[in-house]
Protein backbone atom coordinates (compact mmCIF):
# COMPACT_ATOMS: atom_id res chain seq x y z
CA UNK A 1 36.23 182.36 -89.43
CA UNK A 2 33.04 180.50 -88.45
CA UNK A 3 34.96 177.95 -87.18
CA UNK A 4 37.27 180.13 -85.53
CA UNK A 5 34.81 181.91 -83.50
CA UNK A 6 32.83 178.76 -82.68
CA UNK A 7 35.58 177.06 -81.14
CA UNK A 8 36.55 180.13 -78.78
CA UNK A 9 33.17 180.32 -77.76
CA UNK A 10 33.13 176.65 -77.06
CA UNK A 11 36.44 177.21 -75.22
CA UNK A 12 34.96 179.82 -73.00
CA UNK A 13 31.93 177.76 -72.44
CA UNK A 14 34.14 175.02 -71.28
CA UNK A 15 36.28 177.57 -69.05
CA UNK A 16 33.21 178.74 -67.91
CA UNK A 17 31.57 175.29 -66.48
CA UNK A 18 34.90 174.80 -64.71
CA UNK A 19 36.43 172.23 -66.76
CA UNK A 20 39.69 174.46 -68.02
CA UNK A 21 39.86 175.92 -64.24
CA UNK A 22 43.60 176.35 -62.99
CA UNK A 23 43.56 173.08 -60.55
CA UNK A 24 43.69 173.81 -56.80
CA UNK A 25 46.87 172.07 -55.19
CA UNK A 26 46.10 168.93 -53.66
CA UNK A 27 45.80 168.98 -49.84
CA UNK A 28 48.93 166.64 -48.80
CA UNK A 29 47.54 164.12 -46.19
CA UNK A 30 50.06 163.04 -43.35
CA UNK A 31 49.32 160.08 -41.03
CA UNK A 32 50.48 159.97 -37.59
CA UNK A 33 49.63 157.58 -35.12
CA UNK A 34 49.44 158.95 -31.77
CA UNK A 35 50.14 156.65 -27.94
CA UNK A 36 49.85 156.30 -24.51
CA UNK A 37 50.73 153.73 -22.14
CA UNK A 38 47.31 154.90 -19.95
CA UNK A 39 43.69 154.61 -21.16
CA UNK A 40 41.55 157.99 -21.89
CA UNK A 41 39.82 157.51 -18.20
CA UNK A 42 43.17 159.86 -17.07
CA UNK A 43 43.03 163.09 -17.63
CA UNK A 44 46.10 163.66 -19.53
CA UNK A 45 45.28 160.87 -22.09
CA UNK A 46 41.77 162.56 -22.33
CA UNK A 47 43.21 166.26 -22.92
CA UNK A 48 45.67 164.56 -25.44
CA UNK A 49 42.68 163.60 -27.31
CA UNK A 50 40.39 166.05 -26.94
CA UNK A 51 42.77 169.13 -26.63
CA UNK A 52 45.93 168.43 -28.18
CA UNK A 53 44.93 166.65 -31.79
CA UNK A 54 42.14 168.65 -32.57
CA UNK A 55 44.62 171.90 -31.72
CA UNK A 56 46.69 170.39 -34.38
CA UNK A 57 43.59 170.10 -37.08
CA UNK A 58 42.29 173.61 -36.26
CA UNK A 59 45.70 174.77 -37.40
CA UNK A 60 46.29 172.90 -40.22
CA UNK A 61 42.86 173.48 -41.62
CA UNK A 62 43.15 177.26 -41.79
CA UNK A 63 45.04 177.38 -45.67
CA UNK A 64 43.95 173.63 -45.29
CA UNK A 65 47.56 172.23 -47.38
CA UNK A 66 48.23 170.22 -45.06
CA UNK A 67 45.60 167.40 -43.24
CA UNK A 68 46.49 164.64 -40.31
CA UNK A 69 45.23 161.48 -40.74
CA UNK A 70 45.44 159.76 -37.01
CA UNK A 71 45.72 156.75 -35.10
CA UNK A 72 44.91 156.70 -31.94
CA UNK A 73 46.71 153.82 -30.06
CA UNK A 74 45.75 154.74 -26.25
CA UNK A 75 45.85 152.38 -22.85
CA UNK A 76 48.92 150.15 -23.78
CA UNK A 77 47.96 148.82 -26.65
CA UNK A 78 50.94 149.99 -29.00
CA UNK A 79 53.27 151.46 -26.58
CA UNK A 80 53.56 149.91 -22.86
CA UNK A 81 53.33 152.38 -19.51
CA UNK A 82 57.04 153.22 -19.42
CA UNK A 83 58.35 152.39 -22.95
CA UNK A 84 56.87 155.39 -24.69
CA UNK A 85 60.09 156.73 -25.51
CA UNK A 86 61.78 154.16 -27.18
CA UNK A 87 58.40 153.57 -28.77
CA UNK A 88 58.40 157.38 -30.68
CA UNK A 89 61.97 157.03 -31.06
CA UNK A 90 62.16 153.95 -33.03
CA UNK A 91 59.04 155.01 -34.86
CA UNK A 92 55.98 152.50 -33.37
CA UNK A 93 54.19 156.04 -33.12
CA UNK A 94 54.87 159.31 -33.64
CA UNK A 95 53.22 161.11 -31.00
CA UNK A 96 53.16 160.05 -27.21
CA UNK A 97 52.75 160.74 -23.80
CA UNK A 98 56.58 159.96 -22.22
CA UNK A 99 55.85 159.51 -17.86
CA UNK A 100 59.28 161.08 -17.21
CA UNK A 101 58.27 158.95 -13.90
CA UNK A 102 59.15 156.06 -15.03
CA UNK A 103 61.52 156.43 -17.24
CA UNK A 104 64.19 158.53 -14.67
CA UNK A 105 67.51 156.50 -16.14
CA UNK A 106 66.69 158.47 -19.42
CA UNK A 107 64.84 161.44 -17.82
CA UNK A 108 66.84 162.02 -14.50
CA UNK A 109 66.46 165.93 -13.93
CA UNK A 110 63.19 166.35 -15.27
CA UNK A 111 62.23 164.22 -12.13
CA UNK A 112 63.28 166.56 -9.56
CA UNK A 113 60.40 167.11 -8.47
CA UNK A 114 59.80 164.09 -7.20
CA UNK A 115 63.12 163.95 -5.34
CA UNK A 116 62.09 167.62 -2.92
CA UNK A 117 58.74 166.23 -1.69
CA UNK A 118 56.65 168.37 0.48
CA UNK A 119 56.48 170.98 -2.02
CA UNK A 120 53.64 173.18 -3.64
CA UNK A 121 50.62 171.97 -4.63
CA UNK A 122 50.35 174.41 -7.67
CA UNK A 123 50.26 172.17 -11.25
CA UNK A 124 50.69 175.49 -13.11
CA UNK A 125 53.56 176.79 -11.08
CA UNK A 126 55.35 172.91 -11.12
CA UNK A 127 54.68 172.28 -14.81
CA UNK A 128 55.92 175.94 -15.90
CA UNK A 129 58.83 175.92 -13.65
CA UNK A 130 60.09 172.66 -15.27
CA UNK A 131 59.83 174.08 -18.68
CA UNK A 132 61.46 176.78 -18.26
CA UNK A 133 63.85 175.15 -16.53
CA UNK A 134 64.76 172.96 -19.68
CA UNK A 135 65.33 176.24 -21.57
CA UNK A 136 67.25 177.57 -18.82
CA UNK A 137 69.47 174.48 -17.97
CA UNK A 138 70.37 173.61 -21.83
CA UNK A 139 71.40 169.78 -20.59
CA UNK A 140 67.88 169.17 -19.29
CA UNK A 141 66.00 170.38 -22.06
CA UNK A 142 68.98 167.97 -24.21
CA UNK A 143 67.89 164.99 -22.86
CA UNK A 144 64.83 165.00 -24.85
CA UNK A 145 66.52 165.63 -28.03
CA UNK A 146 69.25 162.94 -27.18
CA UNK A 147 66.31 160.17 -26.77
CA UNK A 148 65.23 161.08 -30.23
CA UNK A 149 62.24 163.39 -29.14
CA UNK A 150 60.56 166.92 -29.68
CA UNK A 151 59.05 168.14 -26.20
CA UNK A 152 55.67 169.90 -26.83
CA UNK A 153 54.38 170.59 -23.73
CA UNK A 154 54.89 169.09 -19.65
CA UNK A 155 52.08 167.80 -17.58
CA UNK A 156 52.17 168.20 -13.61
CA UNK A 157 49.97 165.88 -11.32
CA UNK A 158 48.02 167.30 -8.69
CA UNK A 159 49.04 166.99 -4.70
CA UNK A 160 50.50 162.97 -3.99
CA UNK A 161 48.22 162.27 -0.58
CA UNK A 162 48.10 158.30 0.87
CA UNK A 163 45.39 156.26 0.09
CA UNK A 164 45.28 153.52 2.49
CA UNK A 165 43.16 150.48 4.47
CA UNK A 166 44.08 151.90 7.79
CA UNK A 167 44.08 155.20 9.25
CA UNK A 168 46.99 157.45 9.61
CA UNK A 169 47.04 160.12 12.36
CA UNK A 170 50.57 159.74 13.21
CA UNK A 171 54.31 158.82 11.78
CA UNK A 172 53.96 156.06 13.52
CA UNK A 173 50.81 154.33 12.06
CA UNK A 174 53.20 153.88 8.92
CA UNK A 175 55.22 151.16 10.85
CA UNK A 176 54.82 148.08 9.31
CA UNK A 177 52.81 149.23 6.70
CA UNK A 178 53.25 148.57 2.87
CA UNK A 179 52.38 151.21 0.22
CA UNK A 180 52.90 151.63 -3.46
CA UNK A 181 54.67 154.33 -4.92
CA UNK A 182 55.76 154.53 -8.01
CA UNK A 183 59.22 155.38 -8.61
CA UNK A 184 61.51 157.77 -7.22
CA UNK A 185 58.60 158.67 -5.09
CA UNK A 186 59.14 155.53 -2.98
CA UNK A 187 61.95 157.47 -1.11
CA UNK A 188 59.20 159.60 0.39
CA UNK A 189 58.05 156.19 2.16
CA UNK A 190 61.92 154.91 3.43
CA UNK A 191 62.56 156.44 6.91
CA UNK A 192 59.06 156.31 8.10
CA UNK A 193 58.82 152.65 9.02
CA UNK A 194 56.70 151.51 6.28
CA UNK A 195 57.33 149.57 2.61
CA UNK A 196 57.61 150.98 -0.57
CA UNK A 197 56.61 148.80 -2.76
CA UNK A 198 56.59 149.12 -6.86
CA UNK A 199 53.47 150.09 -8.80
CA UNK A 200 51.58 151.77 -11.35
CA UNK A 201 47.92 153.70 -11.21
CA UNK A 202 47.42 150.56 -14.04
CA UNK A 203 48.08 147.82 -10.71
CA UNK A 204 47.36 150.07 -7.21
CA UNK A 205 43.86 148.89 -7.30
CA UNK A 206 44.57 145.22 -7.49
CA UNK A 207 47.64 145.45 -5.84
CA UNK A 208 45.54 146.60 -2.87
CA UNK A 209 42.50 144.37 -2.71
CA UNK A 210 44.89 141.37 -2.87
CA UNK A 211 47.31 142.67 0.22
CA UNK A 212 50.37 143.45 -2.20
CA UNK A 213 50.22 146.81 -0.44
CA UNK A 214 48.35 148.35 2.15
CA UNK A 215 47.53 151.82 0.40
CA UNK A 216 48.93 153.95 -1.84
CA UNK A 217 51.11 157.21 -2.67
CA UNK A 218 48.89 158.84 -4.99
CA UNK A 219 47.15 162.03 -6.63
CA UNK A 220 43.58 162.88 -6.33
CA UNK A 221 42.74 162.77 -9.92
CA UNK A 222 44.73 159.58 -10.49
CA UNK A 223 43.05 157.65 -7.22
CA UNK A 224 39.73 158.37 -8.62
CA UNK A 225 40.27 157.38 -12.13
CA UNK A 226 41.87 153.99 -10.65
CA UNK A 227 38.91 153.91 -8.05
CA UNK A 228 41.05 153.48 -5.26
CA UNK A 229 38.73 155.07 -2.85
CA UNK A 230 36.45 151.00 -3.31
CA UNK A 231 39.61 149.67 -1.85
CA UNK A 232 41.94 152.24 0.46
CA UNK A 233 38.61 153.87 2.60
CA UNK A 234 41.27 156.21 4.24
CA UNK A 235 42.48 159.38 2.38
CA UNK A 236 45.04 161.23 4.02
CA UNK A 237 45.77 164.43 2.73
CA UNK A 238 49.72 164.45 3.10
CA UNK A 239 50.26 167.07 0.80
CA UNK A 240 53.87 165.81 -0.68
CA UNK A 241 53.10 168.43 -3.78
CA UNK A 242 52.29 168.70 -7.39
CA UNK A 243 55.01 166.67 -9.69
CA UNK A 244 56.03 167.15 -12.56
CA UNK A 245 55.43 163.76 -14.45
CA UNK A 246 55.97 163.71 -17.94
CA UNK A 247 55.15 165.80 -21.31
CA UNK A 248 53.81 165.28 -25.03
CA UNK A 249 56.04 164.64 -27.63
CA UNK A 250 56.64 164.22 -31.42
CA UNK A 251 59.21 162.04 -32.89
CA UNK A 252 62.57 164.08 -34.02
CA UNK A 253 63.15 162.36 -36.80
CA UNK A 254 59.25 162.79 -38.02
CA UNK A 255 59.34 166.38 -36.94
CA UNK A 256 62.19 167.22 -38.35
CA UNK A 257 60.97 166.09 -42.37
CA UNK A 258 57.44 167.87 -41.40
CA UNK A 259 56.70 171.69 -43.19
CA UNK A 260 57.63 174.40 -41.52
CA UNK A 261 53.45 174.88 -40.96
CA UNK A 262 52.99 171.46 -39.58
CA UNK A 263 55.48 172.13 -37.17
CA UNK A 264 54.39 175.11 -36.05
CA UNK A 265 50.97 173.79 -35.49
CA UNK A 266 52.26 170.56 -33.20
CA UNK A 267 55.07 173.37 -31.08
CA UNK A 268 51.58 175.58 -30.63
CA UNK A 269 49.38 172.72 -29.76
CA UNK A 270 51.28 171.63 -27.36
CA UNK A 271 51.36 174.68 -25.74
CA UNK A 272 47.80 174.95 -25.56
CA UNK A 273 47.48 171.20 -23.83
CA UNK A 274 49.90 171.96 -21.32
CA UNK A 275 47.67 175.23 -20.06
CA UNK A 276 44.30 172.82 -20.40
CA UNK A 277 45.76 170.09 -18.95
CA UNK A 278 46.86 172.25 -15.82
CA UNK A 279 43.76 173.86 -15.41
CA UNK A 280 41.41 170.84 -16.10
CA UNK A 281 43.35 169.37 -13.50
CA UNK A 282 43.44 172.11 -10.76
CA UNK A 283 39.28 172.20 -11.54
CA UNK A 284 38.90 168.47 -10.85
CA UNK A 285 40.60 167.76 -7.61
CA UNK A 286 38.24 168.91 -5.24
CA UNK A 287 34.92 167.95 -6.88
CA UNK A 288 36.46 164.40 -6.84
CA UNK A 289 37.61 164.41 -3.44
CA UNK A 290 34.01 165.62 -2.94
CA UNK A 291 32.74 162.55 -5.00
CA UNK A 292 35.39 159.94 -3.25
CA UNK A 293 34.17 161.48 0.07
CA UNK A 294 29.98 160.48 -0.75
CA UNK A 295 31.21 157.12 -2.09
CA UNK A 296 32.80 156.69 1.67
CA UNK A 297 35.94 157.37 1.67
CA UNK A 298 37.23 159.04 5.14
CA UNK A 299 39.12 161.86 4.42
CA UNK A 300 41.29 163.90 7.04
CA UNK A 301 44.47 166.74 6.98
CA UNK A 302 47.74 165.37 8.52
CA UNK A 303 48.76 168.21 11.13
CA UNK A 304 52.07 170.35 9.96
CA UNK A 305 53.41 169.10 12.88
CA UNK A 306 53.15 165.38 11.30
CA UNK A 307 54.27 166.85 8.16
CA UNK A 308 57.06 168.44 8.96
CA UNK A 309 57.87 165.22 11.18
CA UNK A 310 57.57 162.84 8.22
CA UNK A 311 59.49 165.21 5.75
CA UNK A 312 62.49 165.06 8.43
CA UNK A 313 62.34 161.39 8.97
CA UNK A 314 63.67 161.05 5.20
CA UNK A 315 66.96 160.91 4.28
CA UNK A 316 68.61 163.72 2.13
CA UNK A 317 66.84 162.71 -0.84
CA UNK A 318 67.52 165.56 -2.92
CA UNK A 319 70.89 165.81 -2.16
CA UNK A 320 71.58 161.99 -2.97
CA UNK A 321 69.68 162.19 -6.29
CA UNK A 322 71.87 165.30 -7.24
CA UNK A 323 75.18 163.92 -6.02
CA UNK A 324 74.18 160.78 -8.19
CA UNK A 325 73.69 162.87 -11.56
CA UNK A 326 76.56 165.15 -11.13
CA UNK A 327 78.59 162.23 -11.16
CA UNK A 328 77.07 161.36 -14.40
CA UNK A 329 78.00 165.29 -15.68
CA UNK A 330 74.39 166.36 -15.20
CA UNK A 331 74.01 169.81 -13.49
CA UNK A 332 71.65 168.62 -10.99
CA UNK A 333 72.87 171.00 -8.22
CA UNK A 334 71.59 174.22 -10.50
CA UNK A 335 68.47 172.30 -11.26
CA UNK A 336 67.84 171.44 -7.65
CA UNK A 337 68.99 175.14 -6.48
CA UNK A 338 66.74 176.76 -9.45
CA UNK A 339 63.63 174.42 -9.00
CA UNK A 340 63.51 175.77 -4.64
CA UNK A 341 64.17 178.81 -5.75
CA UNK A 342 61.30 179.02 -8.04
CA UNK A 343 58.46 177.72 -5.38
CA UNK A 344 59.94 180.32 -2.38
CA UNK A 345 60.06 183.42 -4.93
CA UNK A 346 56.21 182.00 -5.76
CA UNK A 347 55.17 182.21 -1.80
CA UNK A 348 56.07 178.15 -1.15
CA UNK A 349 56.41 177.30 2.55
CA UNK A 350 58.34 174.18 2.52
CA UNK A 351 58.87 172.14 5.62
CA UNK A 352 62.39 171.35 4.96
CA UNK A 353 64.49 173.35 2.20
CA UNK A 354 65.41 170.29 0.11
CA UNK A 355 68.38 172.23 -1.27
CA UNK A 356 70.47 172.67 2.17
């Protein structure tokens, strides 16, 4: 009986100091390496890191089952500046920044934007508009889901203006001329007597000092980051509109094997970026206008009369791009009627109604 009792009480002693506790379930840690073809000096490589992941962590840490172990591959050095969506979909990373921009053979309507220049220079209104125009339009949010991807949330640029050597007053001081613009944005340069001429925000800079170009088509945020203001003096504020460039995104075939709660936690995160990165960006144009502006840079309005002047010199642009993609069995008509309809219902006074 002695025995007995002095082995329960040794038992409860024992349960007592912990050792007989009912063991906690292990936390299950899951590693993800996360890319961008652009370094953390633009912003939506910054908010990716500073906004996005830790959104992700904060989730995952409130029953704390579940942990993320990261990589952080940013500025090229895992996934290249237009290969980040082959990259997630063959499994180099998981997460990524895609630039729809370059990548418009496997993103075509997502870029429409970029094919009705002259448009609003709200990121909020652009970036929401496209994302709910992927819900909307069921083939345009398909396309990410057919390249193997899991959109999270859609960045917009701020207002494209021209960074240049030279001073533009006029259509005509664009004769001659050669300017970068990357992608489909080029056609907002044929028509008006200059050169487009291929680039990134990774070469403008270079590309300018050594006479490959003579300025740029760029955003404010972007030009400042790249420093283009030490090289194209002359900022004219064209105002060809917010665009829609690109989004976050998980690969499907990671996603898809993730819990239910990790899921959840990368769908809301990347809701939350896409509101930061929107507003970050709407706060930081003019104070770095301001800050190109004491570093020298020149910086003047092009009249509406200019505007409207170079907006009419183009060729249908839209119109082409949607006669091109219907061919292909894309509804790019509906996007292209649905995306003007969006920025006139929001107050939008467009020079030319991209749509007629």
């Amino acid at each position: 009986m002695n025995s007995q009792r002095t082995f329960l009480l040794s038992a409860l002693a024992l349960a007592a100091s912990g050792i007989f506790a009912v063991p906690v379930a292990a936390q299950q840690v899951i590693k993800m390496t996360a890319a961008a073809g652009h370094p953390p000096v633009f912003l939506w490589v910054k908010m990716a890191d500073e906004v996005l992941i830790p959104e992700v962590d904060k989730r995952l840490a409130v029953d704390g089952k579940y942990k993320i172990e990261w990589t952080k591959a940013w500025g090229g050095t895992l996934l290249k500046l237009g290969s980040e969506s082959k990259g997630v979909a063959d499994g180099v990373a998981d997460v990524a920044i895609v630039s729809t921009v370059f990548e418009g053979a496997k993103f075509p309507l997502q870029n429409i934007s970029y094919y009705t220049p002259f448009g609003t220079d709200d990121i909020g209104l652009v970036s929401k508009t496209v994302t709910d125009l992927q819900v909307s339009v069921p083939a345009m949010g398909a396309t990410w889901t057919k390249n193997g991807l899991v959109y999270l949330g859609g960045m917009a640029l701020d207002s494209y203006h021209v960074w240049s050597k030279f001073p533009i007053t006029k259509l005509e001081d664009l004769k001659g001329k050669k300017l970068s613009a990357p992608g489909p944005s080029s056609n907002w340069v044929r028509g008006t007597g200059a050169v487009a001429v291929a680039g990134t925000l990774n070469s403008y800079y270079e590309d300018i000092k050594s006479g490959v170009s003579d300025g740029a088509l760029v955003f404010t945020t972007g030009a400042w980051s790249a420093k283009l203001h030490e090289v194209a003096p002359y900022v004219t504020k064209v105002n060809f509109g917010a665009q829609f460039a690109g989004g976050t995104v998980i690969s499907k075939s990671r996603f898809d094997k993730l819990p239910a709660e990790v899921q959840k936690a990368f769908v809301d995160a990347g809701a939350v970026w896409q509101a930061a990165y929107a507003k970050a960006q709407s706060a930081a144009v003019n104070a770095l206008m301001q800050k190109m502006v004491e570093a020298g840079a020149k910086v003047t309005d092009l009249n509406d009369l200019e505007r409207k002047r170079w907006a009419d010199s183009l060729g249908p642009v839209a119109k082409n791009w949607a006669a091109d993609a219907q061919a292909k069995g894309l509804p790019a008509n509906e996007v292209l009627s649905a995306y003007i309809d969006s920025l006139q219902k929001a107050g939008t006074s467009l020079p030319r109604d991209w749509s007629k």
